[in-house]
Structure formats: C-alpha cells, structure tokens
PDB file of N, CA and C in Angstrom:
ATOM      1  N   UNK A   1      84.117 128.427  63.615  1.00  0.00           N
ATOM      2  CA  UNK A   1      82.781 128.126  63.159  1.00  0.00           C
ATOM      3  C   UNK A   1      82.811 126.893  62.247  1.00  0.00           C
ATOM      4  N   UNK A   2      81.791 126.182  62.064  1.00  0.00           N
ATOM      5  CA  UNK A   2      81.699 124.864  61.691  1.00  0.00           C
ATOM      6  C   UNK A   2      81.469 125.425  59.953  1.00  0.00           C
ATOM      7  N   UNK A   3      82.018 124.342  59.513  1.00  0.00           N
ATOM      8  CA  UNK A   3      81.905 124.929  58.039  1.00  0.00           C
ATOM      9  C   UNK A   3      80.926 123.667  57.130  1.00  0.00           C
ATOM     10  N   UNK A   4      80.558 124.273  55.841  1.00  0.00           N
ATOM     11  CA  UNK A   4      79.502 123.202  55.269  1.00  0.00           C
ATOM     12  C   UNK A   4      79.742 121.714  55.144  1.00  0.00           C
ATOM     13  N   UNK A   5      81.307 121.978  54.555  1.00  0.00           N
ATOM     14  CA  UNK A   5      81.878 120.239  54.796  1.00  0.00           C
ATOM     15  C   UNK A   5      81.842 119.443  56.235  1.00  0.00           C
ATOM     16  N   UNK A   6      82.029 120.409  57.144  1.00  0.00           N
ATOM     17  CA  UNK A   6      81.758 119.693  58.254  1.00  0.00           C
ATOM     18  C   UNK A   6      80.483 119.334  58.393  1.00  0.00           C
ATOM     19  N   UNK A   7      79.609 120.272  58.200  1.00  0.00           N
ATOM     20  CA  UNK A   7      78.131 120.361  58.502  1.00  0.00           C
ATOM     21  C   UNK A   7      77.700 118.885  57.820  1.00  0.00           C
ATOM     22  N   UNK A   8      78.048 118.266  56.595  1.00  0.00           N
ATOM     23  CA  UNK A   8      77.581 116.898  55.844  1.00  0.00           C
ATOM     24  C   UNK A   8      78.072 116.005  56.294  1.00  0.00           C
ATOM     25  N   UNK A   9      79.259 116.032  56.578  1.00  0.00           N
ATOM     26  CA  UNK A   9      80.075 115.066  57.494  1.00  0.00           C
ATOM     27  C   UNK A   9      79.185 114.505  58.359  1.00  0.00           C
ATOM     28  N   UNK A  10      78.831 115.469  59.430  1.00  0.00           N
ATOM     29  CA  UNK A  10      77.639 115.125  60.756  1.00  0.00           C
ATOM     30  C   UNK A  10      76.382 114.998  60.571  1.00  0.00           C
ATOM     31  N   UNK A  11      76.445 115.651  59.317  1.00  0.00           N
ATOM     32  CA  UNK A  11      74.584 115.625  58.912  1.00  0.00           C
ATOM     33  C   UNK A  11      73.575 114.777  59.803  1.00  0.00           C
ATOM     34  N   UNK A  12      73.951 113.586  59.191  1.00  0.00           N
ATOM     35  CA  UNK A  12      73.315 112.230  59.876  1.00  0.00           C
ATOM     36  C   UNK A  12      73.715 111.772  60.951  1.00  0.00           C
ATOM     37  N   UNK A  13      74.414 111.911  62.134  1.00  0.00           N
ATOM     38  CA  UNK A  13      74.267 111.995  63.490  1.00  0.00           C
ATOM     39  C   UNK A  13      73.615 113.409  64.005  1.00  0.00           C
ATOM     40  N   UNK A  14      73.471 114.789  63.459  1.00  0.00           N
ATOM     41  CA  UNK A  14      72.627 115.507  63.556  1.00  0.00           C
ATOM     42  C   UNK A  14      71.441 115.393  63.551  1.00  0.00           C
ATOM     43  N   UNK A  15      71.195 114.522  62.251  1.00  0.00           N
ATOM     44  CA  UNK A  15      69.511 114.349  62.274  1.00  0.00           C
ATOM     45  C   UNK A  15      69.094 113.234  63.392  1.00  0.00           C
ATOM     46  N   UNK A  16      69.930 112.108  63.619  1.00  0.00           N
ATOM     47  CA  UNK A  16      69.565 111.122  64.725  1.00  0.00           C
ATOM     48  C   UNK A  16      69.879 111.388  66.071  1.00  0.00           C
ATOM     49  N   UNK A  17      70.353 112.284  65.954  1.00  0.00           N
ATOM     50  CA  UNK A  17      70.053 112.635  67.686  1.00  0.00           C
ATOM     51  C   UNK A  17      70.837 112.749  68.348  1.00  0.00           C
ATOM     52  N   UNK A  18      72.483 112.219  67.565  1.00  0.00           N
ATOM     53  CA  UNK A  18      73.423 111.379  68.173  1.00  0.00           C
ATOM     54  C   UNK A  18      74.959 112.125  68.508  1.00  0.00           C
ATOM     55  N   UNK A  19      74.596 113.541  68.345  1.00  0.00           N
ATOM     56  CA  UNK A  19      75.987 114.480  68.775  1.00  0.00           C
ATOM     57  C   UNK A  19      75.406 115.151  70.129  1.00  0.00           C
ATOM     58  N   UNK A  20      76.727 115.276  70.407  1.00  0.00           N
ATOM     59  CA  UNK A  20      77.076 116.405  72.026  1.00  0.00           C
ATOM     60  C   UNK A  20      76.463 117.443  71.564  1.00  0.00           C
ATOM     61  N   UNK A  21      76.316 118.202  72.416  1.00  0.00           N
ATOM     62  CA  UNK A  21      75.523 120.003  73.112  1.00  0.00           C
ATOM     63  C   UNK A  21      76.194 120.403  72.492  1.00  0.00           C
ATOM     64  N   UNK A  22      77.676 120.329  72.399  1.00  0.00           N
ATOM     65  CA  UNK A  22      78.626 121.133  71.940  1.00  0.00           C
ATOM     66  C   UNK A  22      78.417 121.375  70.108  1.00  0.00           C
ATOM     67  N   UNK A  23      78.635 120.042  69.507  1.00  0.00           N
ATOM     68  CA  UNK A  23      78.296 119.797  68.703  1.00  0.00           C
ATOM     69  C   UNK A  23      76.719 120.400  67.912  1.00  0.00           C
ATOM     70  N   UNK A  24      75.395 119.756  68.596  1.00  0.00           N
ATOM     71  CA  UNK A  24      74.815 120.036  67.933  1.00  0.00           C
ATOM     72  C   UNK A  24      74.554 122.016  67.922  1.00  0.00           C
ATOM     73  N   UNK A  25      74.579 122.352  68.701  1.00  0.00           N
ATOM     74  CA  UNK A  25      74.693 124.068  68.955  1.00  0.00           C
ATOM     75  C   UNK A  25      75.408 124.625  67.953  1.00  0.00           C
ATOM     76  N   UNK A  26      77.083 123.719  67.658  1.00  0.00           N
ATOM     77  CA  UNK A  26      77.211 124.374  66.175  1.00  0.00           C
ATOM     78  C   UNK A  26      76.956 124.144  65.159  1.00  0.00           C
ATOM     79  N   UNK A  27      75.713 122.790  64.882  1.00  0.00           N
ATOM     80  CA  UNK A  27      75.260 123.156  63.737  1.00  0.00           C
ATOM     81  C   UNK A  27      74.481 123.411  63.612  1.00  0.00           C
ATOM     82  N   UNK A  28      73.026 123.797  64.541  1.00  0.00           N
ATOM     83  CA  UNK A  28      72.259 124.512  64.540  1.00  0.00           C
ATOM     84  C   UNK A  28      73.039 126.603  64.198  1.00  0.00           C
ATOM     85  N   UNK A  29      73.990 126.611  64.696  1.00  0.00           N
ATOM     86  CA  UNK A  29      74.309 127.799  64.786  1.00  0.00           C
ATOM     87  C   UNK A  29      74.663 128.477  63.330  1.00  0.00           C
ATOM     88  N   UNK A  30      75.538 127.471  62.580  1.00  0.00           N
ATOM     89  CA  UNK A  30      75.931 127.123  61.028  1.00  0.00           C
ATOM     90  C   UNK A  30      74.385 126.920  60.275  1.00  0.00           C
ATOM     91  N   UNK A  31      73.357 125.968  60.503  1.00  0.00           N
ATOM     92  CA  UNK A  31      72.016 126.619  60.201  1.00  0.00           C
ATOM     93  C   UNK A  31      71.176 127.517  60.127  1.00  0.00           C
ATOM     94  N   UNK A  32      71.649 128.377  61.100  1.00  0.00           N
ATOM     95  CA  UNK A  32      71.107 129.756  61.006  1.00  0.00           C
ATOM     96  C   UNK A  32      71.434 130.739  59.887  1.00  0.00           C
ATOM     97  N   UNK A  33      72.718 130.748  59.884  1.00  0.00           N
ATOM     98  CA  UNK A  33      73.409 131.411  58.819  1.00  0.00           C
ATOM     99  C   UNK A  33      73.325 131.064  57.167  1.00  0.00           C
ATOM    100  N   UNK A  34      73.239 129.654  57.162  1.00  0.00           N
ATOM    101  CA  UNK A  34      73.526 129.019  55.671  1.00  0.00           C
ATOM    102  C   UNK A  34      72.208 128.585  55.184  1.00  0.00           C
ATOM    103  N   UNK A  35      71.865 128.923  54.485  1.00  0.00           N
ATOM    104  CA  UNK A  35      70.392 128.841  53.701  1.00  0.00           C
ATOM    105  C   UNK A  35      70.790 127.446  52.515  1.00  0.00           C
ATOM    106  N   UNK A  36      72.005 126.918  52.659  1.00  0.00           N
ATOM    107  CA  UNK A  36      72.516 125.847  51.435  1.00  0.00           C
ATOM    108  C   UNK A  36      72.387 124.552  52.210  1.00  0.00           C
ATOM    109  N   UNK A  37      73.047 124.774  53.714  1.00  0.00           N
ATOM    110  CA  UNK A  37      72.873 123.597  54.605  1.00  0.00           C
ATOM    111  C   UNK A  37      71.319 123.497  54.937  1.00  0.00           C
ATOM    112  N   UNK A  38      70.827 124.328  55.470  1.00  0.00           N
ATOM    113  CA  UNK A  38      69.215 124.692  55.519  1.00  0.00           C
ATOM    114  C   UNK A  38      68.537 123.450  54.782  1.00  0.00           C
ATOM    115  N   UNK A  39      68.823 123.837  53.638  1.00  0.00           N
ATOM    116  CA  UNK A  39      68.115 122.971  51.945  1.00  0.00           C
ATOM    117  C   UNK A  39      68.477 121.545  52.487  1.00  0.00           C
ATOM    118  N   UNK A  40      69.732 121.421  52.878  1.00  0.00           N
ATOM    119  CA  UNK A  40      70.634 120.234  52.529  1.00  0.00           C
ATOM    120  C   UNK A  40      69.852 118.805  53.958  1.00  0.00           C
ATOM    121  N   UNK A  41      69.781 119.792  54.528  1.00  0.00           N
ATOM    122  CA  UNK A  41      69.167 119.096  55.724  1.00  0.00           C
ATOM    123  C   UNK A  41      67.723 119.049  55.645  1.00  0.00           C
ATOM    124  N   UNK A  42      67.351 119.724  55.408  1.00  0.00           N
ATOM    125  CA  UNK A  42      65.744 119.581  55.390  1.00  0.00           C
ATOM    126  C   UNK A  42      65.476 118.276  53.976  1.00  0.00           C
ATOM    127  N   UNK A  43      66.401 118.316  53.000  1.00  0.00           N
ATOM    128  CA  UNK A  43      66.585 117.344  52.243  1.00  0.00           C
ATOM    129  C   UNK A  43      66.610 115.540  52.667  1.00  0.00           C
ATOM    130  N   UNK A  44      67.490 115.656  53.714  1.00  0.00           N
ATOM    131  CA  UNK A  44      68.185 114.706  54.157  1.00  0.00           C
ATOM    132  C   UNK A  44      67.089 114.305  55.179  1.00  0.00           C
ATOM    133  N   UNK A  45      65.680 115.438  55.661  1.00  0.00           N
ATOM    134  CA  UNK A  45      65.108 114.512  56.700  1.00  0.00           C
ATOM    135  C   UNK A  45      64.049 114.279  55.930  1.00  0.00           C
ATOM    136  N   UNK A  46      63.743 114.659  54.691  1.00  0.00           N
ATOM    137  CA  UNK A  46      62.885 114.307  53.595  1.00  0.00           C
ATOM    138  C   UNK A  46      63.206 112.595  53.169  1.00  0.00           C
ATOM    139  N   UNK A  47      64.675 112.677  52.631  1.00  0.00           N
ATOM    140  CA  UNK A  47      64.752 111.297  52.289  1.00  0.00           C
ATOM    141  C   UNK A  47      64.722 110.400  53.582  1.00  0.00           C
ATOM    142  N   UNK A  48      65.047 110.680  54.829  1.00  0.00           N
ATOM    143  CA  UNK A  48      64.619 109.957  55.536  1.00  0.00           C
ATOM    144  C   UNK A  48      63.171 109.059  55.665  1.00  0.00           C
ATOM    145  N   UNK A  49      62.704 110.044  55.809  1.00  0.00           N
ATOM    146  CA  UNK A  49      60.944 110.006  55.660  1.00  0.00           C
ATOM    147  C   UNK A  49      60.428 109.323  54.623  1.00  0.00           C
ATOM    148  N   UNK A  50      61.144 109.149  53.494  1.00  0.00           N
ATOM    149  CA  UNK A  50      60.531 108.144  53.025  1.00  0.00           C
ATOM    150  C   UNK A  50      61.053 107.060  52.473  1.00  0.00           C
ATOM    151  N   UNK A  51      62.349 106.765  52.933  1.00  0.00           N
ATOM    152  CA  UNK A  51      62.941 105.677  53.542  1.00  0.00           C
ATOM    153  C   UNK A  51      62.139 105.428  54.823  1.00  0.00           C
ATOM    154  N   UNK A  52      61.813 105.644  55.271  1.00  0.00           N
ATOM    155  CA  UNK A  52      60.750 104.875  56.727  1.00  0.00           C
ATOM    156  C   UNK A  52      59.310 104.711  55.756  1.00  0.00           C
ATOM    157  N   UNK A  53      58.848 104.676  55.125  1.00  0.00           N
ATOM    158  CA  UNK A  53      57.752 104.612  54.404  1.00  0.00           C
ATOM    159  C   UNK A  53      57.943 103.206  53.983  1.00  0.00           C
ATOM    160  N   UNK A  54      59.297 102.886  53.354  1.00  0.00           N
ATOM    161  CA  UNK A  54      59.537 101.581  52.763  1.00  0.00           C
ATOM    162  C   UNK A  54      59.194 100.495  53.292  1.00  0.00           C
ATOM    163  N   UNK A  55      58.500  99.720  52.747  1.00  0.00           N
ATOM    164  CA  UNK A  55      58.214  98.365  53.666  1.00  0.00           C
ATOM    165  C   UNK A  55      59.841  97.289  54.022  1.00  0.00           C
ATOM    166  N   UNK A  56      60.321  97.016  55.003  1.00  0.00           N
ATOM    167  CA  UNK A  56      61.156  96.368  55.206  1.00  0.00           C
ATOM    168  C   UNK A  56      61.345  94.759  54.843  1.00  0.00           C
ATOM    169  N   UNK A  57      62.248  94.022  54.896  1.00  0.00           N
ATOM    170  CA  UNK A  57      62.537  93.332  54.054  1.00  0.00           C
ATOM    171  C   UNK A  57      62.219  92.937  52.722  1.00  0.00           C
ATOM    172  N   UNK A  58      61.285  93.443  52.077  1.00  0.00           N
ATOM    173  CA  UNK A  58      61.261  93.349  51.026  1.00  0.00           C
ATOM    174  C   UNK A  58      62.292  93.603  49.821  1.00  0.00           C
ATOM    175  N   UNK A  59      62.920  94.314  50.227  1.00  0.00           N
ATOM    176  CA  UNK A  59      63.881  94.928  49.496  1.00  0.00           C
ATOM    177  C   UNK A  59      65.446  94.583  50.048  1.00  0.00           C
ATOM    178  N   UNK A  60      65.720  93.144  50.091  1.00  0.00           N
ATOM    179  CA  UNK A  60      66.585  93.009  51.204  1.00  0.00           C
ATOM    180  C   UNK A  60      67.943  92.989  50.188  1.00  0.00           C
ATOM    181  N   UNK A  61      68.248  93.158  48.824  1.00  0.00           N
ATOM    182  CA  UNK A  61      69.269  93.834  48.278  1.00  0.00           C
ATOM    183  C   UNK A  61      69.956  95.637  48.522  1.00  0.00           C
ATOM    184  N   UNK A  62      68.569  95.949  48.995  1.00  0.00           N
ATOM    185  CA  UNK A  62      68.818  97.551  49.450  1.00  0.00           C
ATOM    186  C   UNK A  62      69.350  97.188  50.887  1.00  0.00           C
ATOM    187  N   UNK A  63      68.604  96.943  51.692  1.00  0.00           N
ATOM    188  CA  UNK A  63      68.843  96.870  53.142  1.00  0.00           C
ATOM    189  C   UNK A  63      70.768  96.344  53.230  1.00  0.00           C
ATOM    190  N   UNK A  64      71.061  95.117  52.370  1.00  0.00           N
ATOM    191  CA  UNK A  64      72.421  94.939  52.257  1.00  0.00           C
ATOM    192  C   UNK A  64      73.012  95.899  52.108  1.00  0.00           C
ATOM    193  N   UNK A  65      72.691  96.896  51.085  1.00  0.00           N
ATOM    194  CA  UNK A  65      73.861  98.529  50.536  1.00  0.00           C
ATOM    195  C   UNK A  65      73.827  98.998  51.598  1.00  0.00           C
ATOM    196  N   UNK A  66      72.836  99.308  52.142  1.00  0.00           N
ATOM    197  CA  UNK A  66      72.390 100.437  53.306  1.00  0.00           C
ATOM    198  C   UNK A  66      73.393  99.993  54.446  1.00  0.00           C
ATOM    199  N   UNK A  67      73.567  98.986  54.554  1.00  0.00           N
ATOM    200  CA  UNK A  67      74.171  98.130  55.853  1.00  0.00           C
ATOM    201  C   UNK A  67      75.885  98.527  55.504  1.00  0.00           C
ATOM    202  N   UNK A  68      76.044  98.346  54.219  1.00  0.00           N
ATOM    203  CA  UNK A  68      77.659  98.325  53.975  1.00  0.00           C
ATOM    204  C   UNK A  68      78.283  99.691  53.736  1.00  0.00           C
ATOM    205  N   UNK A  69      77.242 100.661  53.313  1.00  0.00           N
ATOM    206  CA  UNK A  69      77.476 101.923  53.485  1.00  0.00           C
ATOM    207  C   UNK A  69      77.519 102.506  54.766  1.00  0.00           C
ATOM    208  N   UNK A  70      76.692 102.105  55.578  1.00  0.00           N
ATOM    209  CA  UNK A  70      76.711 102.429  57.542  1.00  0.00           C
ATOM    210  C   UNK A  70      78.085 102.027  57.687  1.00  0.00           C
ATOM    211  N   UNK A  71      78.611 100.543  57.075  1.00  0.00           N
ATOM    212  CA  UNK A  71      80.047 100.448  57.829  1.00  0.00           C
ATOM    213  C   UNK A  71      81.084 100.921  57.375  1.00  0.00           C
ATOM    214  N   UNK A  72      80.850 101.066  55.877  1.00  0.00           N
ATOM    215  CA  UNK A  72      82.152 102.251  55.282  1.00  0.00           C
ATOM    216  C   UNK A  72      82.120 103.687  56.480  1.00  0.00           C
ATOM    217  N   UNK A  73      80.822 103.797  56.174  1.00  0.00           N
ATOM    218  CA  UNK A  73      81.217 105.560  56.901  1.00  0.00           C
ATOM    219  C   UNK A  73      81.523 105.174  58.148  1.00  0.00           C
ATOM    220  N   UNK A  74      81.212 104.395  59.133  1.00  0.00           N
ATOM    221  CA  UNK A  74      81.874 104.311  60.840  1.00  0.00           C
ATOM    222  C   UNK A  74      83.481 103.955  60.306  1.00  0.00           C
ATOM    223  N   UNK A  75      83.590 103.210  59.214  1.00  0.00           N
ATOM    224  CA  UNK A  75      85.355 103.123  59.009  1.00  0.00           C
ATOM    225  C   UNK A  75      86.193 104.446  58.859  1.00  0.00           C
ATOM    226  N   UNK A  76      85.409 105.393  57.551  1.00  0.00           N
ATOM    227  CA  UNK A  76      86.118 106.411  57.599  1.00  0.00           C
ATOM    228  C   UNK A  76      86.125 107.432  58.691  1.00  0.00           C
ATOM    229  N   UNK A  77      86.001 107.503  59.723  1.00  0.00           N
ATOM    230  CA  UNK A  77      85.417 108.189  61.055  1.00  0.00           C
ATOM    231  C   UNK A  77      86.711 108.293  61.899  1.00  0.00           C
TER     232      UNK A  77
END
C-alpha cells in the first residue's frame, strides 16, 4: 500500500492528470483511508486554484522560482 510520503511525492502529478491507472488507483485507494492526505490534497488543489487566479507575467520573479523549482523536482525524480 502506498504510504503518505509517497502519496506527496506524487501529489502533483496526481492532481495533473499525469500518473498510470496503476498509480492513480493507489492513491485514490490511500485517499480513502487517510483523512491527513484527504486535507493535504484538497489543500494542494486549493493552492492551485489560486495560483490560476494570478495574473501572469506580472509577477515574473515568481514565475522564475516556480520554473526552477519544476526543474529541481524533475532532477530529484
């Protein structure tokens, strides 16, 4: 069974759409059970949401972090 550390790990290819059957089934399945991941995710599509609210380029010191943090995490992968 998929455990919570895993569950954050994937979080965000969970929320985008972007894991296998296999995959997302166990963390929907690990959602069922965990009322902490539950929070954690429903969190995570909150801050999404209003990160899409943000007007784009305006803020193009953020958009830089955002960009270098996407490539740290595909590094540690």
């Amino acid at each position: 069974m998929l455990s919570c550390k895993d569950l954050v790990a994937h979080s965000s290819d969970y929320i985008d759409g972007q894991l296998g059957v296999r995959q997302r089934w166990s963390m929907r399945m690990h959602l069922a059970m965990c009322v902490n991941c539950r929070r954690f995710i429903k969190q995570m599509r909150l801050s999404q949401a209003v990160l899409r609210q943000l007007p784009r380029g305006q803020h193009a010191e953020l958009d830089e972090i955002a960009d270098k943090l996407a490539e740290l995490r595909r590094q540690q992968r």
